[in-house]
C-alpha atoms as a PDB file:
ATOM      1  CA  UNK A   1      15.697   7.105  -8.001  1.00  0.00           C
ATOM      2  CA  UNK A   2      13.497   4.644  -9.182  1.00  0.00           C
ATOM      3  CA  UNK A   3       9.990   3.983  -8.581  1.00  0.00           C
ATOM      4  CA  UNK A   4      10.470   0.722  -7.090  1.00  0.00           C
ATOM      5  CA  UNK A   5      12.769   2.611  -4.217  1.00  0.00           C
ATOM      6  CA  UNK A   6      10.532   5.447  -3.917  1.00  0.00           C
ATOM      7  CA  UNK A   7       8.015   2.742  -2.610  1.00  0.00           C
ATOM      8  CA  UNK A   8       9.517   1.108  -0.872  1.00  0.00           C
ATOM      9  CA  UNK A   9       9.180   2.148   2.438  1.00  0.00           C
ATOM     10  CA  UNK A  10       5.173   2.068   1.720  1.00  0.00           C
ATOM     11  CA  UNK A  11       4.767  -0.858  -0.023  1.00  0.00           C
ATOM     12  CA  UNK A  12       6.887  -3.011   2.009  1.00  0.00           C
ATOM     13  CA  UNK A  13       4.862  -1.844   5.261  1.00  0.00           C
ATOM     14  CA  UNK A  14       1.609  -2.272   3.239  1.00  0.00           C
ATOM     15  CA  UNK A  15       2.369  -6.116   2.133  1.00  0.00           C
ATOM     16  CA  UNK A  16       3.416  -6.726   5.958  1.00  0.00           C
ATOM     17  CA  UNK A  17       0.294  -5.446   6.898  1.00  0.00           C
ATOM     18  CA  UNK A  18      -1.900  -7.311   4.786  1.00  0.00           C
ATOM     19  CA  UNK A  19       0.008 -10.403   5.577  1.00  0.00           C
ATOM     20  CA  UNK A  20      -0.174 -10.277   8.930  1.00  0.00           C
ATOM     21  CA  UNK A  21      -4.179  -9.123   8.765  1.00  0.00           C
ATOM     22  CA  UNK A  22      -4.643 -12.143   6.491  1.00  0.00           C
ATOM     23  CA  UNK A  23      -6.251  -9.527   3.374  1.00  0.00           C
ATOM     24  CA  UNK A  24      -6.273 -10.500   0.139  1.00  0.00           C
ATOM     25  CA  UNK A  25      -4.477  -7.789  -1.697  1.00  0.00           C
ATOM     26  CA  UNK A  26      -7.454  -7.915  -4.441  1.00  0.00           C
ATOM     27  CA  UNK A  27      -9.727  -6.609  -1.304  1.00  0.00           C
ATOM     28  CA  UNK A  28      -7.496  -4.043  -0.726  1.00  0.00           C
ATOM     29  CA  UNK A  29      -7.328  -3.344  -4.386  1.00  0.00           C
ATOM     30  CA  UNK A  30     -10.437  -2.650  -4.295  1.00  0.00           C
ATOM     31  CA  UNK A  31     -11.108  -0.763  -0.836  1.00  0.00           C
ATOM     32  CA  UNK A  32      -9.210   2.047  -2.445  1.00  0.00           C
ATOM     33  CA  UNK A  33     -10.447   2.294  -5.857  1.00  0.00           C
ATOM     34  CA  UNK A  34      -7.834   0.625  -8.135  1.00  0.00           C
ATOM     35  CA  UNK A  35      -7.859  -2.741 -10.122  1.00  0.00           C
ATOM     36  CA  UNK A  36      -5.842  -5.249  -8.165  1.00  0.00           C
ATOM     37  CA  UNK A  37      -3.017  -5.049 -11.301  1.00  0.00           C
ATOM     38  CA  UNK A  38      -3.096  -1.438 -10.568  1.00  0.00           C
ATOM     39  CA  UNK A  39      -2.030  -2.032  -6.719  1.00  0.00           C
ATOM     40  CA  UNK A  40       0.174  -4.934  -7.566  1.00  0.00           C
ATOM     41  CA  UNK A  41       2.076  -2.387  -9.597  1.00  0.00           C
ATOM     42  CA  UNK A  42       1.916  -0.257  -6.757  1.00  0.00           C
ATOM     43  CA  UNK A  43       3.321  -2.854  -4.244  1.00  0.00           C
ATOM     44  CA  UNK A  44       6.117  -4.086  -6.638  1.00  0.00           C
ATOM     45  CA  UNK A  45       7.560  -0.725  -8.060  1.00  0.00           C
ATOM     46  CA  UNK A  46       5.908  -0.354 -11.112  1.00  0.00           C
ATOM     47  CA  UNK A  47       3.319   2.468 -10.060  1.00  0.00           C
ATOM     48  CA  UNK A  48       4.060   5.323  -7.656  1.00  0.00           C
ATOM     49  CA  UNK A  49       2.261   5.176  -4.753  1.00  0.00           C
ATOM     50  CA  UNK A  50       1.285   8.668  -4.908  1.00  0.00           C
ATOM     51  CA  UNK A  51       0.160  11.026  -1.236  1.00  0.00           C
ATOM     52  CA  UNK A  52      -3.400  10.838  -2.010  1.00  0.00           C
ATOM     53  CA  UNK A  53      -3.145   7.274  -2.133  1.00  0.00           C
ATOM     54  CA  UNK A  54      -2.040   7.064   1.268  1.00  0.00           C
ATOM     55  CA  UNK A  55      -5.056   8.120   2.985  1.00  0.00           C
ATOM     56  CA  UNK A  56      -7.347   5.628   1.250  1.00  0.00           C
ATOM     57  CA  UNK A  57      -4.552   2.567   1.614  1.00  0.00           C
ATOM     58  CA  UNK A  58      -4.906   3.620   5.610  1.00  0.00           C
ATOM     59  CA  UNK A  59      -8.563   3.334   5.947  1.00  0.00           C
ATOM     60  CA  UNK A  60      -8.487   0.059   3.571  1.00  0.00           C
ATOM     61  CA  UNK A  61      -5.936  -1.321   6.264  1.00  0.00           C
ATOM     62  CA  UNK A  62      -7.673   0.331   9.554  1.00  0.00           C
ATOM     63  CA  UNK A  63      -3.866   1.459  10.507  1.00  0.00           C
ATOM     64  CA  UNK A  64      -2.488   5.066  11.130  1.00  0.00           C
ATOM     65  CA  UNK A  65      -0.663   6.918   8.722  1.00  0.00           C
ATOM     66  CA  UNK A  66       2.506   6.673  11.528  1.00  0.00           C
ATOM     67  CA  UNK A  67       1.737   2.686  10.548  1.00  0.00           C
ATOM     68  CA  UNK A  68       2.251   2.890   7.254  1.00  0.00           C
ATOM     69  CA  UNK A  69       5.298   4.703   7.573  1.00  0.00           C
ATOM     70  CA  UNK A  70       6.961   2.596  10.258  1.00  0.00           C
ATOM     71  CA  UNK A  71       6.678   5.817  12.576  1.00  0.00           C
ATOM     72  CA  UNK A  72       6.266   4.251  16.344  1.00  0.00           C
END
């Protein structure tokens, strides 16, 4: 598996999230402590979007981890 796959599921939640919120992805960059190459990475497969990143991309967003993981 590669890391683009992995993250899928996350990072294709995350992008439709700040899309629809109307975030710059530079903000949210930023909200959770990486440069906004290092969460571009994240978002297109390049970095893994590791489990203690996931609690700091959900208060950056203001959504539930069940939200980030398409869980209704």
């Amino acid at each position: 598996m590669n890391v683009k796959s992995y993250n899928a599921p996350i990072a294709d939640t995350v992008a439709a999230i700040i899309s629809e919120k109307g975030l710059k992805k530079s903000a949210v960059a930023q909200r959770i402590g990486v440069t906004a190459q290092q969460f571009s990475d994240m978002l297109n497969g390049r970095r893994i979007i590791k489990a203690c990143d996931v609690p700091k991309i959900v208060e950056a967003l203001s959504v539930t981890p069940n939200d980030l993981f398409g869980i209704k």
